[in-house]
C-alpha atoms as a PDB file:
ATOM      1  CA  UNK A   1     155.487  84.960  36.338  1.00  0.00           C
ATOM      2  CA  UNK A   2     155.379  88.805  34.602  1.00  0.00           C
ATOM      3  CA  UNK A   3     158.342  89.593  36.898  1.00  0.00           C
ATOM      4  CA  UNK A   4     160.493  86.262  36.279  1.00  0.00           C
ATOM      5  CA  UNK A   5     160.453  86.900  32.291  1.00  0.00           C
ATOM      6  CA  UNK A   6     161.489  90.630  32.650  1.00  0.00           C
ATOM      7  CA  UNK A   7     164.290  89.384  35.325  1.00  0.00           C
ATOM      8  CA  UNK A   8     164.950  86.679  32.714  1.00  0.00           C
ATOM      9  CA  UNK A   9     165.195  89.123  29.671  1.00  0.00           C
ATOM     10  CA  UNK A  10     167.448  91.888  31.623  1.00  0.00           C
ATOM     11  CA  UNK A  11     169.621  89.292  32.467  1.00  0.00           C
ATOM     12  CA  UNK A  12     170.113  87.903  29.069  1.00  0.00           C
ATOM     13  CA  UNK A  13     170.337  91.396  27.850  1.00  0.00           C
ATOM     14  CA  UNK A  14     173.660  91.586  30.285  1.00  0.00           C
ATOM     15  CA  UNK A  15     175.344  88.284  29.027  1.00  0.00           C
ATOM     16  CA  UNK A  16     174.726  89.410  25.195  1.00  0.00           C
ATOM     17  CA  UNK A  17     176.491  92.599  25.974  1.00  0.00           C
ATOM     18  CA  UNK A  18     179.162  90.865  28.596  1.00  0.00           C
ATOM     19  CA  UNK A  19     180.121  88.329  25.702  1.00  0.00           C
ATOM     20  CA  UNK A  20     180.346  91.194  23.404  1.00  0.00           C
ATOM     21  CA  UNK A  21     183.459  93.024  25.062  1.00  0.00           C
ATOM     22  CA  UNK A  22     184.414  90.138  26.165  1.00  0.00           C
ATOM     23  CA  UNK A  23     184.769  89.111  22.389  1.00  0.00           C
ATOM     24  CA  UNK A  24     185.752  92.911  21.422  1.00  0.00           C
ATOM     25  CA  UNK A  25     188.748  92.201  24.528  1.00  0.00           C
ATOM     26  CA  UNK A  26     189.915  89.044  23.193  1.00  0.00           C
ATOM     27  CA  UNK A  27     189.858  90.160  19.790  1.00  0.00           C
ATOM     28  CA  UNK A  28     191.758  93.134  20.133  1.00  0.00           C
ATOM     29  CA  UNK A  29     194.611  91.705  22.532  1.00  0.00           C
ATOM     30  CA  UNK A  30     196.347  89.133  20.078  1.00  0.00           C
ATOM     31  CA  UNK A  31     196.307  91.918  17.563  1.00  0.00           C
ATOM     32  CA  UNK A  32     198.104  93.847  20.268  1.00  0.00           C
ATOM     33  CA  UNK A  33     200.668  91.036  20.667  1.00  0.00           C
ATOM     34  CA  UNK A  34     201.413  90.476  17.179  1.00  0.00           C
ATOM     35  CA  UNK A  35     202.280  94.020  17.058  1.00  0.00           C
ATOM     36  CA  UNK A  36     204.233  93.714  19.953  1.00  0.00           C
ATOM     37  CA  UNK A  37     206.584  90.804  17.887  1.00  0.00           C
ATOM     38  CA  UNK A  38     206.510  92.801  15.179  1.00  0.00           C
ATOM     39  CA  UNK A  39     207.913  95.655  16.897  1.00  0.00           C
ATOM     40  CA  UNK A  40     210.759  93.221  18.593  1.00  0.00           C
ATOM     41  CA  UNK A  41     211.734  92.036  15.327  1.00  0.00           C
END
């Protein structure tokens, strides 16, 4: 049981920090485009 919730917490401790860059990646790429059209016009 003592090992499940520290499995439980270390893996929810991955996810939070996953979905961060994964939020920090998907924010910064359409910034990246619009730049991009910016640039081509």
């Amino acid at each position: 049981m003592k090992s499940d919730k520290g499995k439980q917490s270390k893996t929810k401790m991955i996810s939070v920090i996953f979905n961060y860059g994964l939020s920090r990646i998907v924010g910064i790429q359409p910034s990246l485009k619009n730049n991009n059209y910016e640039s081509a016009d």
